[in-house]
N, C-alpha and C. Protein backbone atom coordinates (compact mmCIF):
# COMPACT_ATOMS: atom_id res chain seq x y z
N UNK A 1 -141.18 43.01 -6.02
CA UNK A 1 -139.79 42.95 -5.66
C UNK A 1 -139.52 41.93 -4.56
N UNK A 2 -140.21 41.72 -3.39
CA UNK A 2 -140.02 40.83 -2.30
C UNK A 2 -140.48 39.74 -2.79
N UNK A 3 -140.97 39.18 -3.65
CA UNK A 3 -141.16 38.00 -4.30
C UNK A 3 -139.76 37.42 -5.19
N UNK A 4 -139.27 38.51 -6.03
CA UNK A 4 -137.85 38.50 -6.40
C UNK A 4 -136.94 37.94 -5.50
N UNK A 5 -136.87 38.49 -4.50
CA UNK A 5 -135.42 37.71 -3.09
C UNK A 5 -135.92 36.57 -2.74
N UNK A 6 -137.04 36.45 -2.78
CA UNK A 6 -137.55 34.98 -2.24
C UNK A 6 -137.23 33.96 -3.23
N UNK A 7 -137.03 34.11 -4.44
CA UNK A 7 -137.32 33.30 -4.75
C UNK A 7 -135.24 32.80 -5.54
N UNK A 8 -134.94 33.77 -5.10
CA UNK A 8 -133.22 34.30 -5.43
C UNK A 8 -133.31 33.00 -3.97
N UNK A 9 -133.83 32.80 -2.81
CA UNK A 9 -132.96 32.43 -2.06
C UNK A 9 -133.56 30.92 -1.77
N UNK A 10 -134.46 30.75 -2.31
CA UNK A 10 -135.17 29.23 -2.33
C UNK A 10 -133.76 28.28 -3.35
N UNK A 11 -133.52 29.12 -3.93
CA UNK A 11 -131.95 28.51 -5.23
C UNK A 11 -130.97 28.01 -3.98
N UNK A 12 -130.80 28.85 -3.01
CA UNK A 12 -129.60 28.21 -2.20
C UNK A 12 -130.01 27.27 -1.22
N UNK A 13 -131.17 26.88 -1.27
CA UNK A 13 -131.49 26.45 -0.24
C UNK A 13 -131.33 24.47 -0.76
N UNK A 14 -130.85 23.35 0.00
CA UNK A 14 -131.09 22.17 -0.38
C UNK A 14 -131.68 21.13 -0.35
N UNK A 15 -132.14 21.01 -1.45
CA UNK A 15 -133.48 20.52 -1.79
C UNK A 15 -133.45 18.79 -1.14
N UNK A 16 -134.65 17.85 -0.90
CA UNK A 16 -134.36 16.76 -0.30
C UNK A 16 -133.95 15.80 -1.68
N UNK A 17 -133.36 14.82 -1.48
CA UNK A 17 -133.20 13.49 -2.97
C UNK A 17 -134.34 13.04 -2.38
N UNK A 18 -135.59 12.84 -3.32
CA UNK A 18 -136.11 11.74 -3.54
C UNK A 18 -136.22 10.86 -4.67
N UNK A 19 -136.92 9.59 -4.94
CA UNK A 19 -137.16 8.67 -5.64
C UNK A 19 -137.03 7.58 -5.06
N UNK A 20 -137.50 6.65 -5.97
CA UNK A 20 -137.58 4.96 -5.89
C UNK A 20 -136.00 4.16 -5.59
N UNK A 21 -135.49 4.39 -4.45
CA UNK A 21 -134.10 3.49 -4.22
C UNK A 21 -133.82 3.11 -5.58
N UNK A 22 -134.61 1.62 -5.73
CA UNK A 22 -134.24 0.59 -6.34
C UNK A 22 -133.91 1.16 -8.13
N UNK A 23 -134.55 2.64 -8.35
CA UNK A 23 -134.08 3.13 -9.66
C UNK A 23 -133.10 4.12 -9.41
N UNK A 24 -132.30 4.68 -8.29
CA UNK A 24 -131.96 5.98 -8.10
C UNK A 24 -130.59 5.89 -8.46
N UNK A 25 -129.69 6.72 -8.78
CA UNK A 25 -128.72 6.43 -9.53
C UNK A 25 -127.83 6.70 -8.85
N UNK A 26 -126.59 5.68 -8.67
CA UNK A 26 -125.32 5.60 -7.67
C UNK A 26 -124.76 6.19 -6.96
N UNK A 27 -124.74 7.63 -7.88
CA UNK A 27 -123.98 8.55 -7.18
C UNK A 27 -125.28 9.44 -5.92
N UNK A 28 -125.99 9.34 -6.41
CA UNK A 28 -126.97 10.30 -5.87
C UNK A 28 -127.84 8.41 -4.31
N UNK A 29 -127.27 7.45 -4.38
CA UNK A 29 -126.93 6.95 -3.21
C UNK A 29 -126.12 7.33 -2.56
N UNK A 30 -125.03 7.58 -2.55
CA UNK A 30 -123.59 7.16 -2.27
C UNK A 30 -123.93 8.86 -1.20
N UNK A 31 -124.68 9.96 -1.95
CA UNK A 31 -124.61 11.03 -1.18
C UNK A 31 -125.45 10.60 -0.27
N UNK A 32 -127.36 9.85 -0.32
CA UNK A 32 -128.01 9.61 0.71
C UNK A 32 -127.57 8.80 1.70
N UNK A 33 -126.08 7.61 1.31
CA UNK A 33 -125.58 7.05 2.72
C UNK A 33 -124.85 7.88 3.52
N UNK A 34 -124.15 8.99 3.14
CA UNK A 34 -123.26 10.17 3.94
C UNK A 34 -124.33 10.87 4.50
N UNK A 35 -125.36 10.83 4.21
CA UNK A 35 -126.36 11.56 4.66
C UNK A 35 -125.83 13.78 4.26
N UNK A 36 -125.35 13.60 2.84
CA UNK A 36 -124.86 15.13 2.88
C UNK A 36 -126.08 14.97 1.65
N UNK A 37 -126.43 16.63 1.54
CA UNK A 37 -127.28 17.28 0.24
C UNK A 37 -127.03 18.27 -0.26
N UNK A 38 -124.96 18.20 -0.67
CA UNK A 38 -124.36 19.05 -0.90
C UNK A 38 -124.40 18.97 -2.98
N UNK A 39 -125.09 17.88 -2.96
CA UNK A 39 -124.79 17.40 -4.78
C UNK A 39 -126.35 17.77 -5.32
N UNK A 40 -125.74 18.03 -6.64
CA UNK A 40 -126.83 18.86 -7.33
C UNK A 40 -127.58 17.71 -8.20
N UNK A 41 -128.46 17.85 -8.79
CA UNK A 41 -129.19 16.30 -9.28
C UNK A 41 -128.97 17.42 -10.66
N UNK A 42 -128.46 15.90 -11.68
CA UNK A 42 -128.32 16.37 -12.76
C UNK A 42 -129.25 16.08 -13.82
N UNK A 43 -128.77 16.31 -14.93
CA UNK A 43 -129.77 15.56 -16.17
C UNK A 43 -129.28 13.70 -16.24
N UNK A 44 -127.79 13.89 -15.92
CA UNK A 44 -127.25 12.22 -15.70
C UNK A 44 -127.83 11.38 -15.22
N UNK A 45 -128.11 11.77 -13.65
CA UNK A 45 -128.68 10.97 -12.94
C UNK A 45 -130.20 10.58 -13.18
N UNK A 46 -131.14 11.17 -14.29
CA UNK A 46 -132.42 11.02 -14.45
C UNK A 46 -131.84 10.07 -15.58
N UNK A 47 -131.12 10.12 -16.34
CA UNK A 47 -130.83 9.26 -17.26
C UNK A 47 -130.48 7.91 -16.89
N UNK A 48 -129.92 7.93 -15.74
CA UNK A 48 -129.45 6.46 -15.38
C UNK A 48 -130.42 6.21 -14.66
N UNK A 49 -131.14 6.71 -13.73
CA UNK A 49 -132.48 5.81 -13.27
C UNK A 49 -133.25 5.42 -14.22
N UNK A 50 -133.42 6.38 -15.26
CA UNK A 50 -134.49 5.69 -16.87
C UNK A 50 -133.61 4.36 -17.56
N UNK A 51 -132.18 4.14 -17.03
CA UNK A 51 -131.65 2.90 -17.52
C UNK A 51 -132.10 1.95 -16.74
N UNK A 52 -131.86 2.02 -15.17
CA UNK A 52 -132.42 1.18 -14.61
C UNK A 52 -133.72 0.62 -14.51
N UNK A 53 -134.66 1.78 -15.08
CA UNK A 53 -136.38 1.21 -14.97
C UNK A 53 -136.26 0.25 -16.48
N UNK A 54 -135.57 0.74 -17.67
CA UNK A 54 -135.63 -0.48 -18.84
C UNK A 54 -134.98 -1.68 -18.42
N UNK A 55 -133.81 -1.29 -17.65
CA UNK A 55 -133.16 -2.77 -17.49
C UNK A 55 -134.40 -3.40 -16.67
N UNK A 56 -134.42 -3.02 -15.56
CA UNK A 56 -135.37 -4.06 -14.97
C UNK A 56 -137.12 -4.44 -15.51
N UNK A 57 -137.40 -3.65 -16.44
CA UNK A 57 -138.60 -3.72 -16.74
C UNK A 57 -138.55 -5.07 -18.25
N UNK A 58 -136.75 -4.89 -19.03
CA UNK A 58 -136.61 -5.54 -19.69
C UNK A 58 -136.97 -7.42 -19.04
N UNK A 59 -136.27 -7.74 -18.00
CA UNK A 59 -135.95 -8.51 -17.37
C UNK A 59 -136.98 -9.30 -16.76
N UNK A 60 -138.16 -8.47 -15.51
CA UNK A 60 -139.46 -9.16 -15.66
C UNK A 60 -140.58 -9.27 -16.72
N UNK A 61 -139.95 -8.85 -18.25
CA UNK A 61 -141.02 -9.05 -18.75
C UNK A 61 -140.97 -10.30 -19.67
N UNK A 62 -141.22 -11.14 -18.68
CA UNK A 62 -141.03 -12.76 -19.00
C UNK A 62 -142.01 -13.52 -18.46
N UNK A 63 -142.31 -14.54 -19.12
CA UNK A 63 -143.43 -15.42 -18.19
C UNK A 63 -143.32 -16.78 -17.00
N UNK A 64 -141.34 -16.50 -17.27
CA UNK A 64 -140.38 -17.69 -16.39
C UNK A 64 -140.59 -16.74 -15.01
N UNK A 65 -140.40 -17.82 -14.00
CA UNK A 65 -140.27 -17.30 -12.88
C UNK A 65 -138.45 -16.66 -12.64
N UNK A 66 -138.62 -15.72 -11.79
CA UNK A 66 -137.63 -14.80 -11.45
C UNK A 66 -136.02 -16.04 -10.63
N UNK A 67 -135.07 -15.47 -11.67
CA UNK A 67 -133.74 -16.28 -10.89
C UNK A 67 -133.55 -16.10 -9.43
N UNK A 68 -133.11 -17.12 -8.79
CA UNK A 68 -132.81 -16.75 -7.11
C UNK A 68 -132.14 -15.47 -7.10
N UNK A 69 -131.30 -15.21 -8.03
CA UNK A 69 -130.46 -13.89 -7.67
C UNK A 69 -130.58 -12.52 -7.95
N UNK A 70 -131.96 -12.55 -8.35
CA UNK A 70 -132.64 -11.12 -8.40
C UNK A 70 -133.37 -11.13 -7.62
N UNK A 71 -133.93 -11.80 -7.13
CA UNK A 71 -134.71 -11.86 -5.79
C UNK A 71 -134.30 -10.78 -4.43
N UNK A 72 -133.20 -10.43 -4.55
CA UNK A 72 -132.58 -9.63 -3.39
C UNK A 72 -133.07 -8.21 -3.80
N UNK A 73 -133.11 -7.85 -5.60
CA UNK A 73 -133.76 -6.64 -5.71
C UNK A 73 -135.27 -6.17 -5.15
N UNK A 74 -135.56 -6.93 -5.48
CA UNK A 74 -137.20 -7.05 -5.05
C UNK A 74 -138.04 -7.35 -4.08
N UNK A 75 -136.95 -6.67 -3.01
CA UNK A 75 -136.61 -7.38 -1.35
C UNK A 75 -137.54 -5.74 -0.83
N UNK A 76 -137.23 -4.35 -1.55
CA UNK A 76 -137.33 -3.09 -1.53
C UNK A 76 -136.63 -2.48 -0.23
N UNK A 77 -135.42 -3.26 0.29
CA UNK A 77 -134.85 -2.79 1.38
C UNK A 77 -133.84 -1.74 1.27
N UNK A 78 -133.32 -0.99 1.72
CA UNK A 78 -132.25 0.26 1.38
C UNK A 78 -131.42 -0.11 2.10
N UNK A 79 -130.76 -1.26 2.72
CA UNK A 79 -129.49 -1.65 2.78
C UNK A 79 -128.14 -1.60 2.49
N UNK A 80 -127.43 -0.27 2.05
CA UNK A 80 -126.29 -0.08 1.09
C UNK A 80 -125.08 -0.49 2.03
């Protein structure tokens, strides 16, 4: 039974965002610059970071060197 409430109250408790910035998905920035961890991580947001790892995985997989203007991605700074 005391394993039961424990684990009833680990649910309310809020959990930290992590992941890779540079794949993490907009909205779930937009909460780490307010610094709130009032938003729930959805199935969306795993979906749009899996867009961002194809887009960018689409993009270096070339044997040309990288345009000046992606260069700022690959900086790995969290600058928002």
């Amino acid at each position: 039974m005391s394993s039961l409430h424990k684990n009833e109250n680990e649910k309310k408790l809020p959990r930290a965002i992590t992941g890779t910035t540079m794949y993490m998905a907009l909205e779930l920035m937009k909460v780490i610059s307010f610094k709130k961890l009032s938003l729930k991580q959805t199935y969306r947001h795993d979906l749009e970071s899996c867009f961002y790892v194809l887009i960018v995985g689409c993009m270096t997989y070339c044997d040309q060197a990288m345009p000046e203007h992606l260069k700022e991605w690959y900086s790995h700074s969290s600058s928002t």
